[in-house]
N, C-alpha and C. Protein backbone atom coordinates (compact mmCIF):
# COMPACT_ATOMS: atom_id res chain seq x y z
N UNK A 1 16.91 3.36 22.70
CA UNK A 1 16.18 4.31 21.85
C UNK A 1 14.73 3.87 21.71
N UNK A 2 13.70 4.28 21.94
CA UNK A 2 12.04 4.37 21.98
C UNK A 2 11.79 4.38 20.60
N UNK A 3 10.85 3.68 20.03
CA UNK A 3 10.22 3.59 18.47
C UNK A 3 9.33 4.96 18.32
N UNK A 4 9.25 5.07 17.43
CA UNK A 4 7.83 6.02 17.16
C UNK A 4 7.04 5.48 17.12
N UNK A 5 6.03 6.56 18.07
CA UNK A 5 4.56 6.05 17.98
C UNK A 5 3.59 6.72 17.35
N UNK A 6 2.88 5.92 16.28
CA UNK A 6 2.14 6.46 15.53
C UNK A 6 0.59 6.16 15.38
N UNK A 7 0.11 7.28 14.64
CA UNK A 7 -1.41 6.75 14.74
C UNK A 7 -1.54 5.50 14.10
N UNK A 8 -3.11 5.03 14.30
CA UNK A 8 -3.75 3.64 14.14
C UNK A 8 -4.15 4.60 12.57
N UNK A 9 -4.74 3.26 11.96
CA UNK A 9 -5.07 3.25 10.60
C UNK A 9 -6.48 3.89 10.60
N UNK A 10 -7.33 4.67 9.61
CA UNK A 10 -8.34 5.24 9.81
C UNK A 10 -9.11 4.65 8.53
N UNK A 11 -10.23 4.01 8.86
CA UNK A 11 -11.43 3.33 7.83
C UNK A 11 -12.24 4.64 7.48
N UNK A 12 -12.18 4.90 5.91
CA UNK A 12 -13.02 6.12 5.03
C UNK A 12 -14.26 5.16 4.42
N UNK A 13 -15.66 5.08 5.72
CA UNK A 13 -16.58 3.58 4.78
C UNK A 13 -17.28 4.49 3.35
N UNK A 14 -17.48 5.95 3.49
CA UNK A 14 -17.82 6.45 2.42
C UNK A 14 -16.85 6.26 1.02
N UNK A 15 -15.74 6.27 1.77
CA UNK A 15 -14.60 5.91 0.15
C UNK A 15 -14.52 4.73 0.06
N UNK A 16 -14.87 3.88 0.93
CA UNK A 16 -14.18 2.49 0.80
C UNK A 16 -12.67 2.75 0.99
N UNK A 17 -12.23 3.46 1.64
CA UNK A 17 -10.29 3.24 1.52
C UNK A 17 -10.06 2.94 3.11
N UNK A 18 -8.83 2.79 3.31
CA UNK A 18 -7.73 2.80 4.76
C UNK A 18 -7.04 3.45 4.35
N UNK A 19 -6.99 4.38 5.46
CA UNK A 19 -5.48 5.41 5.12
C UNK A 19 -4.87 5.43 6.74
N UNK A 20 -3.64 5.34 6.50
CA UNK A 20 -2.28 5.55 7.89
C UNK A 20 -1.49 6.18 7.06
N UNK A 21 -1.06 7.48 8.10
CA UNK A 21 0.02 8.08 8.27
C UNK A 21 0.78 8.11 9.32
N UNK A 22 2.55 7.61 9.06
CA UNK A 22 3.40 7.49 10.01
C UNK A 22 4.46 8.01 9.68
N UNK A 23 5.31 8.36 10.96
CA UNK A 23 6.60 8.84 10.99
C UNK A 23 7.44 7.53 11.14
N UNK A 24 8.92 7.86 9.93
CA UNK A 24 9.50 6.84 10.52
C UNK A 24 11.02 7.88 10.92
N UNK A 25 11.87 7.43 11.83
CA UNK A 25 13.25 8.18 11.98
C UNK A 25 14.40 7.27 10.91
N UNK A 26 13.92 7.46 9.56
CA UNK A 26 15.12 6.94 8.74
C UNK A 26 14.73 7.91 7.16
N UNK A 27 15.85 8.24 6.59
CA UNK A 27 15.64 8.72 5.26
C UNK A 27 14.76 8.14 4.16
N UNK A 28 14.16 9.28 3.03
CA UNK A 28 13.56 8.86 2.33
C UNK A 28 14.09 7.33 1.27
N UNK A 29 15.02 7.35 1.23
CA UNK A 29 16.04 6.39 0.26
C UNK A 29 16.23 5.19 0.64
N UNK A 30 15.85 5.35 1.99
CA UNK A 30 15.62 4.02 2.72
C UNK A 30 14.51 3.40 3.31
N UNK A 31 13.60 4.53 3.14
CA UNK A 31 11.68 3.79 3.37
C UNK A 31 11.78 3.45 1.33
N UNK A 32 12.04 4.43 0.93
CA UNK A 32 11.80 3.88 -0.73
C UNK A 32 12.40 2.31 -1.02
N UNK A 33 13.47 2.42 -0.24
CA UNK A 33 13.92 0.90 -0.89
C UNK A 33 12.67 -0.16 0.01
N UNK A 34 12.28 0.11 1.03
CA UNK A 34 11.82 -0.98 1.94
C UNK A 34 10.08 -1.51 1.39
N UNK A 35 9.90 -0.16 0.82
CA UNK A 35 8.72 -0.10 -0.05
C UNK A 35 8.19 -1.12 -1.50
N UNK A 36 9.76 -0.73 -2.17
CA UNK A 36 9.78 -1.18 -3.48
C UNK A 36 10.78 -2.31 -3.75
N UNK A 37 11.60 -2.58 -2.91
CA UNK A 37 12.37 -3.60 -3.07
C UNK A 37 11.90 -5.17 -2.70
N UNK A 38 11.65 -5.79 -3.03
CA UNK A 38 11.53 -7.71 -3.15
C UNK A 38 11.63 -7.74 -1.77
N UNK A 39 13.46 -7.39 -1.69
CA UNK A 39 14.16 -8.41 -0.78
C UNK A 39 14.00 -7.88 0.68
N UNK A 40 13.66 -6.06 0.52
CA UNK A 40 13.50 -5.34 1.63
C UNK A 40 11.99 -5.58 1.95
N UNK A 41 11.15 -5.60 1.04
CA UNK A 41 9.36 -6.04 1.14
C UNK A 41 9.70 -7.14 2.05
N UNK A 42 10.21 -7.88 1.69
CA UNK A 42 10.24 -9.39 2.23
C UNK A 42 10.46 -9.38 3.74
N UNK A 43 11.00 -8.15 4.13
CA UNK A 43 11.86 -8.29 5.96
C UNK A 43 10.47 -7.67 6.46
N UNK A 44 9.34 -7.13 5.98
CA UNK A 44 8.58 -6.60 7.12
C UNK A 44 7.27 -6.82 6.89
N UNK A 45 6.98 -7.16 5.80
CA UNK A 45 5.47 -7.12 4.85
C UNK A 45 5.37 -8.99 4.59
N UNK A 46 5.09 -9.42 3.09
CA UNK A 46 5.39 -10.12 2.35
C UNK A 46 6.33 -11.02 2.00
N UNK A 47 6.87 -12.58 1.99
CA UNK A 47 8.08 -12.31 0.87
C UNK A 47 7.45 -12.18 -0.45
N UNK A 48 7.98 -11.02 -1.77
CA UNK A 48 8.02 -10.48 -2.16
C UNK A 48 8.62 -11.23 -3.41
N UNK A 49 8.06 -11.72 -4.49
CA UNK A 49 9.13 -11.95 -5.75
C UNK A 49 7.93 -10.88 -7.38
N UNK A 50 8.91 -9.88 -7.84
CA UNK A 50 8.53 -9.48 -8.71
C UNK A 50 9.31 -9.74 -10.21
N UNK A 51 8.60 -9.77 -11.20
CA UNK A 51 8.90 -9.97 -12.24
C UNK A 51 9.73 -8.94 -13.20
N UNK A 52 9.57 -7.86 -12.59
CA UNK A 52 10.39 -6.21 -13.12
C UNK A 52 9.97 -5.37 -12.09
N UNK A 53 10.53 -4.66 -12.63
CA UNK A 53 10.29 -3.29 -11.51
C UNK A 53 9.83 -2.00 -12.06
N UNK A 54 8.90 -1.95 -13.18
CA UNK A 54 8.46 -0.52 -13.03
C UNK A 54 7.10 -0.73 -13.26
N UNK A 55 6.60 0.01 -13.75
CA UNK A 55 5.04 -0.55 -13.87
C UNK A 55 4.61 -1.21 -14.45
N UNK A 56 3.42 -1.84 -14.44
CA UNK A 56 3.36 -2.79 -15.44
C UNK A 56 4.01 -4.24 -14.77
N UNK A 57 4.95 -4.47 -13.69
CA UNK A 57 5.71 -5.41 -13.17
C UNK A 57 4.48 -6.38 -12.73
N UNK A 58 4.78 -7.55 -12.02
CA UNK A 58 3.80 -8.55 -11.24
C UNK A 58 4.35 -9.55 -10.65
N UNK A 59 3.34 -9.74 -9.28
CA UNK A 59 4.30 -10.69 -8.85
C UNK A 59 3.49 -11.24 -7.44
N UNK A 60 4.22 -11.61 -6.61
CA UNK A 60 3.13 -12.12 -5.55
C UNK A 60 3.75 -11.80 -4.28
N UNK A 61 2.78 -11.34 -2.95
CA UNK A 61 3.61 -11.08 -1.63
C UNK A 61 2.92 -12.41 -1.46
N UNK A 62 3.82 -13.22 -0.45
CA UNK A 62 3.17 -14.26 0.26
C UNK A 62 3.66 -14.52 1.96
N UNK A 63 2.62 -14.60 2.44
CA UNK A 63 2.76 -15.00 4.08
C UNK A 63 2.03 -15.47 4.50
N UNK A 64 2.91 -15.83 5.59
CA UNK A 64 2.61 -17.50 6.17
C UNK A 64 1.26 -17.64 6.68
N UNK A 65 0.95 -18.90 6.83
CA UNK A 65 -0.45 -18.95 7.24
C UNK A 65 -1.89 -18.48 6.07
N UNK A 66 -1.39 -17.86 4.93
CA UNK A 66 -1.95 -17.22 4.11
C UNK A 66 -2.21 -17.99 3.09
N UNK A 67 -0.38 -17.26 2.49
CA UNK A 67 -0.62 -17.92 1.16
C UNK A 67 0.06 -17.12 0.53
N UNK A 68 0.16 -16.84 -1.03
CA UNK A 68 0.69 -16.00 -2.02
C UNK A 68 -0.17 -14.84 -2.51
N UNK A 69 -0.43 -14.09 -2.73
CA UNK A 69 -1.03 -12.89 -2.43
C UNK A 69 -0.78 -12.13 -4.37
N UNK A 70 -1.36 -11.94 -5.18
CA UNK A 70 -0.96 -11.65 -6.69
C UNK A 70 -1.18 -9.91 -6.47
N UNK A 71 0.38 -9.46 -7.04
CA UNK A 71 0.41 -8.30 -7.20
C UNK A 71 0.65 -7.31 -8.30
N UNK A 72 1.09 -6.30 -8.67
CA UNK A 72 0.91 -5.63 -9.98
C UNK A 72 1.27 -3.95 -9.76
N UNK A 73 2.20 -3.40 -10.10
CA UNK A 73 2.87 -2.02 -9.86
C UNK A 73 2.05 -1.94 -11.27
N UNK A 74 1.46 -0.44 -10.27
CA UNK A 74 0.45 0.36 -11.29
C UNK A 74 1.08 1.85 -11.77
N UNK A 75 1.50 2.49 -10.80
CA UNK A 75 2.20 3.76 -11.04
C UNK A 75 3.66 3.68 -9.81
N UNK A 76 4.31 4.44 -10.49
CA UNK A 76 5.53 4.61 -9.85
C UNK A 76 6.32 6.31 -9.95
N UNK A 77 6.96 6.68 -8.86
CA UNK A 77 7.37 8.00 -8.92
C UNK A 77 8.50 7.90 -7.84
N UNK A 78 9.81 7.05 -8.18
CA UNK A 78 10.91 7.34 -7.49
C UNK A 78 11.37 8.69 -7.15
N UNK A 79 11.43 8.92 -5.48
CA UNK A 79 11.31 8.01 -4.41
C UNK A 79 10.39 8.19 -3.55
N UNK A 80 9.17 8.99 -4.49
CA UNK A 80 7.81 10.03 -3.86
C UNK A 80 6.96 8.79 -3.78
N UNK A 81 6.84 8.03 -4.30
CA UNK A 81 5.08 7.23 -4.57
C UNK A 81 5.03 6.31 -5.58
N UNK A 82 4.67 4.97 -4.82
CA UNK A 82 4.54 3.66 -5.74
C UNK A 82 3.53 3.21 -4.94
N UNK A 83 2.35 2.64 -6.27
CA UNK A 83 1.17 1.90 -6.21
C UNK A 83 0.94 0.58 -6.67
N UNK A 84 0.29 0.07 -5.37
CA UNK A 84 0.06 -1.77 -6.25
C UNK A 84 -0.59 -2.12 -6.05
N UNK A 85 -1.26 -2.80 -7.25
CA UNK A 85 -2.55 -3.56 -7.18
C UNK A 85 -2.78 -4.91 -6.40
N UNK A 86 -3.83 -5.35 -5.63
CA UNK A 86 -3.83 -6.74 -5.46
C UNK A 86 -4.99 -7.35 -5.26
N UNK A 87 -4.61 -8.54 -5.51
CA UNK A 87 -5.97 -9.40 -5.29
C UNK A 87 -6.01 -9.83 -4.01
N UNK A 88 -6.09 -9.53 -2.87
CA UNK A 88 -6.37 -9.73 -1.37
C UNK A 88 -7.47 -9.30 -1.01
N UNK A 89 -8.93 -10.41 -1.09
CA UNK A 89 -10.06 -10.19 -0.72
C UNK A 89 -9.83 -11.40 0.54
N UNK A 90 -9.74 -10.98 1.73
CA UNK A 90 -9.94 -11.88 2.76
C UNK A 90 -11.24 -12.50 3.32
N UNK A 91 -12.24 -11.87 2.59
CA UNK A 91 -13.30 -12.05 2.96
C UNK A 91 -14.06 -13.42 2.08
N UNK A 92 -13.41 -13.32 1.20
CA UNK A 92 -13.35 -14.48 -0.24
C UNK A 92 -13.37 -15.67 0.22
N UNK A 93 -12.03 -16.02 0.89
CA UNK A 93 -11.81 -16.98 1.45
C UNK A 93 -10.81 -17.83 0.81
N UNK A 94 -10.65 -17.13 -0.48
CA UNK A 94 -9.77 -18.17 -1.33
C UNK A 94 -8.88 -17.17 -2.01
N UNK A 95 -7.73 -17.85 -2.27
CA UNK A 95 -6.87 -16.49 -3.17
C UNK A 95 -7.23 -16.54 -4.77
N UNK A 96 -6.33 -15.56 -5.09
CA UNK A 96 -6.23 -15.64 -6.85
C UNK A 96 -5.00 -15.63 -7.31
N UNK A 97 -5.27 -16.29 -8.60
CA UNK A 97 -3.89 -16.57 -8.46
C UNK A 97 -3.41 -15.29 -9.61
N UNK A 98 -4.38 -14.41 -9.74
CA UNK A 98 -3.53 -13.23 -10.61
C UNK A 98 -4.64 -12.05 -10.37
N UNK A 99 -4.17 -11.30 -10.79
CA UNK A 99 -4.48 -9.46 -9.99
C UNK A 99 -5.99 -9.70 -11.14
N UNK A 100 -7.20 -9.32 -10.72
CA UNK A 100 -8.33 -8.86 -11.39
C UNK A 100 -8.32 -7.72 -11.40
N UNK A 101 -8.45 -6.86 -12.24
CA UNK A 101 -8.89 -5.34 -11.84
C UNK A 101 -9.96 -4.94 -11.86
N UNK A 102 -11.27 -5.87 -11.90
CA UNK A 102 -12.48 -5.47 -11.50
C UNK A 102 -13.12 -6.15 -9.69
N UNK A 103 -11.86 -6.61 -9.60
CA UNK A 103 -12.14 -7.21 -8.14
C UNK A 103 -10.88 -7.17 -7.30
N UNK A 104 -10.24 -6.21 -6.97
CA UNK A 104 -9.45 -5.67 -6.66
C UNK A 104 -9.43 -4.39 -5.79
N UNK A 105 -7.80 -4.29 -4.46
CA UNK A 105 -7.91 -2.74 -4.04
C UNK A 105 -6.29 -2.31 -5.01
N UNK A 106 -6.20 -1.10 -5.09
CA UNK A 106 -5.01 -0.31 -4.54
C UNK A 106 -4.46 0.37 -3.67
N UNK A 107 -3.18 -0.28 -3.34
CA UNK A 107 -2.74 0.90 -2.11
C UNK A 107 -1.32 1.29 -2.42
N UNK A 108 -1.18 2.51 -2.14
CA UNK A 108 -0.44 3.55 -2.65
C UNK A 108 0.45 4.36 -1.49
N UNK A 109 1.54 3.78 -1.61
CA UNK A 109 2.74 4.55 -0.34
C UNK A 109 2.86 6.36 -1.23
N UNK A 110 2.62 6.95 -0.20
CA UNK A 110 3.56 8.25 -0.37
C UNK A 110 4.64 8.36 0.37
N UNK A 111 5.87 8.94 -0.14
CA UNK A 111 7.10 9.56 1.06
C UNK A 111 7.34 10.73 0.73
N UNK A 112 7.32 11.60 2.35
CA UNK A 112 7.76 12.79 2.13
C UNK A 112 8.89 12.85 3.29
N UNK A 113 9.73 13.84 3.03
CA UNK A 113 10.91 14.37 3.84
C UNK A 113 10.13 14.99 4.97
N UNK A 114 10.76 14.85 6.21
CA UNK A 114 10.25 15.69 7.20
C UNK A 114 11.36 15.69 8.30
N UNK A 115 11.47 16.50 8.80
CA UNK A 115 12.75 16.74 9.98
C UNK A 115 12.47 15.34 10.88
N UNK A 116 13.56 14.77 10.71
CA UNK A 116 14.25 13.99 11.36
C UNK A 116 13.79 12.41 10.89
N UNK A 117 13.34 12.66 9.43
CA UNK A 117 13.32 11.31 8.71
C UNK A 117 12.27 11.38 7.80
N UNK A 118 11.24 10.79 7.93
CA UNK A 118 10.16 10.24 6.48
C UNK A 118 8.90 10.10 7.09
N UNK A 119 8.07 11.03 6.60
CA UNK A 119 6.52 10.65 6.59
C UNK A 119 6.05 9.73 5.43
N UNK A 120 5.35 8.72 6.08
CA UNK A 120 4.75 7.75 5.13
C UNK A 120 3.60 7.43 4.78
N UNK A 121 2.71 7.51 4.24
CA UNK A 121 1.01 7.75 4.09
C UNK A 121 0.66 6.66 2.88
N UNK A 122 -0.47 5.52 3.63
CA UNK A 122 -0.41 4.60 2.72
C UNK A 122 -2.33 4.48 2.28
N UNK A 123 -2.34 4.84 1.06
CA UNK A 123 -3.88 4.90 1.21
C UNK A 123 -4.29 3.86 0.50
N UNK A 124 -5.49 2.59 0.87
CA UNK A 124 -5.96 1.79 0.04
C UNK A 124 -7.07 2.19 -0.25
N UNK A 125 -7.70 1.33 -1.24
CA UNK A 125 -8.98 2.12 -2.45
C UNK A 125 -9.36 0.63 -3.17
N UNK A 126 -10.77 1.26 -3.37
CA UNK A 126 -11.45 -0.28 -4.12
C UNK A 126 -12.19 -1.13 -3.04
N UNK A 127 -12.57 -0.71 -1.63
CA UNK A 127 -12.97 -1.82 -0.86
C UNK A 127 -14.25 -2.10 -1.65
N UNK A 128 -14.87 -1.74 -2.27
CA UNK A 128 -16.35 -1.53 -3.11
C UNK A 128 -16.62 -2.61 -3.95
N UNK A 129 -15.43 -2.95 -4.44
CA UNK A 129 -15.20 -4.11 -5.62
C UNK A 129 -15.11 -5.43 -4.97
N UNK A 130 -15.12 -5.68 -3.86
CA UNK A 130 -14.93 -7.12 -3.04
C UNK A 130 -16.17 -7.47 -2.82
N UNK A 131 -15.93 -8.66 -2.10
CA UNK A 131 -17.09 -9.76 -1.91
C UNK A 131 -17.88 -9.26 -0.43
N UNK A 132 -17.24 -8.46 0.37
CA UNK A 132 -17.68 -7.99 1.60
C UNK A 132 -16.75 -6.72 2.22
N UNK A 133 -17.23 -5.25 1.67
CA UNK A 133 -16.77 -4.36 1.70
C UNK A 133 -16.04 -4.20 2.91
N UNK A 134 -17.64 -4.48 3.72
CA UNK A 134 -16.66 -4.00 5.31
C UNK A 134 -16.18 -4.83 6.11
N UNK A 135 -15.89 -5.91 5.83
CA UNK A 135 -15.16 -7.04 6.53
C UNK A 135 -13.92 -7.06 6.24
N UNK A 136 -14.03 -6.62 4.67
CA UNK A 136 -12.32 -6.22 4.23
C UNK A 136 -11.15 -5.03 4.73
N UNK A 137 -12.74 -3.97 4.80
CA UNK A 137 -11.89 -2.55 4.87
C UNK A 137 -11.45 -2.85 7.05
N UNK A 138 -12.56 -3.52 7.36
CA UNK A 138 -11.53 -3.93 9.04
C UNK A 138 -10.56 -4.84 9.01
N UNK A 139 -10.53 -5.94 7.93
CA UNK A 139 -9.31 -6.65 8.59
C UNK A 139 -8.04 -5.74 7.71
N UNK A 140 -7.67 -5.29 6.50
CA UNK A 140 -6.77 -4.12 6.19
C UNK A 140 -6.68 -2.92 7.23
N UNK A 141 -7.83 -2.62 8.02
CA UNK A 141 -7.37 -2.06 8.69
C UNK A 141 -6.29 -2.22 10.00
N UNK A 142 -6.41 -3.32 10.43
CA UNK A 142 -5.86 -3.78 11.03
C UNK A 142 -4.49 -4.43 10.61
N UNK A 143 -4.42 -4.92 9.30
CA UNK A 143 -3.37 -5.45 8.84
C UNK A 143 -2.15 -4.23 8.37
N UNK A 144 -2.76 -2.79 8.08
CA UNK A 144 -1.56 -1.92 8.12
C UNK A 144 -1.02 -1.59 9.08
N UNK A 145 -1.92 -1.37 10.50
CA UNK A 145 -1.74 -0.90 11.58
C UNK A 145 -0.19 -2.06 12.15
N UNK A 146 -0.50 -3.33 11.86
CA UNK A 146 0.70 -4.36 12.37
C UNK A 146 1.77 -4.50 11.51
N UNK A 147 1.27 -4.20 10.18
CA UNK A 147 2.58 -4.62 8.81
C UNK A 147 3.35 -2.65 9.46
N UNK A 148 3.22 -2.44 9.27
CA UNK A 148 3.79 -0.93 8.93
C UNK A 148 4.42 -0.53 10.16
N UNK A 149 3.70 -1.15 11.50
CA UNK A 149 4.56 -0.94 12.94
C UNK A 149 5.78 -2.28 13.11
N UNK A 150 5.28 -3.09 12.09
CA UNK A 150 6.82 -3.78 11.37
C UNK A 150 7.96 -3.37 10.74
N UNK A 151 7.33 -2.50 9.95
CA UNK A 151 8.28 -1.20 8.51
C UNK A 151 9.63 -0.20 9.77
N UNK A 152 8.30 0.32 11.25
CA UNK A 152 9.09 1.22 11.51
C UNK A 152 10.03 0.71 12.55
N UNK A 153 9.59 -0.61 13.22
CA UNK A 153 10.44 -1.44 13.87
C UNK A 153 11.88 -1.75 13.22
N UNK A 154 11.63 -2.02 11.92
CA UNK A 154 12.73 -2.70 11.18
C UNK A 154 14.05 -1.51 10.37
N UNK A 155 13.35 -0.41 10.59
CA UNK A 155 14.22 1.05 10.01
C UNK A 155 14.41 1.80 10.86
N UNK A 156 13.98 1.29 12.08
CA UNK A 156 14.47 2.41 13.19
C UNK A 156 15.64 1.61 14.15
N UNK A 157 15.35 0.48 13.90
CA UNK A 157 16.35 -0.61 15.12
C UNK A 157 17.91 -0.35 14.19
N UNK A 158 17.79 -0.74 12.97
CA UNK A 158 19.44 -0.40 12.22
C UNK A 158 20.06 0.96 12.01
N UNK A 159 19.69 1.77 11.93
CA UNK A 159 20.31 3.13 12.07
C UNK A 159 20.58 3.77 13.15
């Protein structure tokens, strides 16, 4: 069975955001869990430890070579759309060890139903607030384009 192939990630330098939209061939109930779950974050993204789960939650993705990454569920809308804050300025050079929200992006999964599985649209926001706008908004760009062709690798190989 052939993966889907989807577009590359698109840099908005007037918004400061990254936005990708992809198809994956698996149900909404199961990009939602892979989205919002720790243990499912953990198989394609991050590992993933959060402190609760609705908004207001916090916690850290961390990977290798990196480091721990401080995160923060801002809005939530099971199984349409969950947003999280983070402190991932790569351009910094150094991490934090907790979410700033004046130096900070958000990025925000949507899922919608679509014949023959799940459209997924992930928009980040805030490149404006970092230490080097556009050094950030290319390496995120690049970093959804590989995390997310992880997401559809990992939900299309088990079903």
């Amino acid at each position: 069975m052939s993966m889907t192939t989807n577009e590359a990630s698109v840099v908005d330098e007037g918004r400061f955001s990254v936005r990708r939209t992809i198809r994956i061939a698996a149900p909404v109930e199961k990009v939602w869990s892979a989205v919002t779950e720790p243990e499912h974050i953990s198989l394609w993204f991050g590992t993933a430890v959060f402190d609760g789960a609705g908004v207001g939650a916090s916690g850290t993705l961390t990977f290798p070579d990196y480091g721990a990454v401080p995160l923060r569920i801002e809005a939530i809308e099971a199984p349409r759309m969950v947003s999280y804050r983070w402190g991932n300025d790569d351009a910094l050079g150094e991490l934090a060890t907790e979410v700033d929200p004046e130096h900070s992006t958000v990025f925000t999964f949507t899922l919608e139903s679509v014949p023959d599985g799940t459209q997924l649209t992930v928009v980040e926001t805030g490149f404006e607030t970092t230490s080097d706008p556009a050094a950030n908004l290319e390496s995120h760009r690049e970093g959804w384009d590989s995390e997310l062709d992880k997401l559809v690798a990992l939900l299309e190989s088990d079903s």
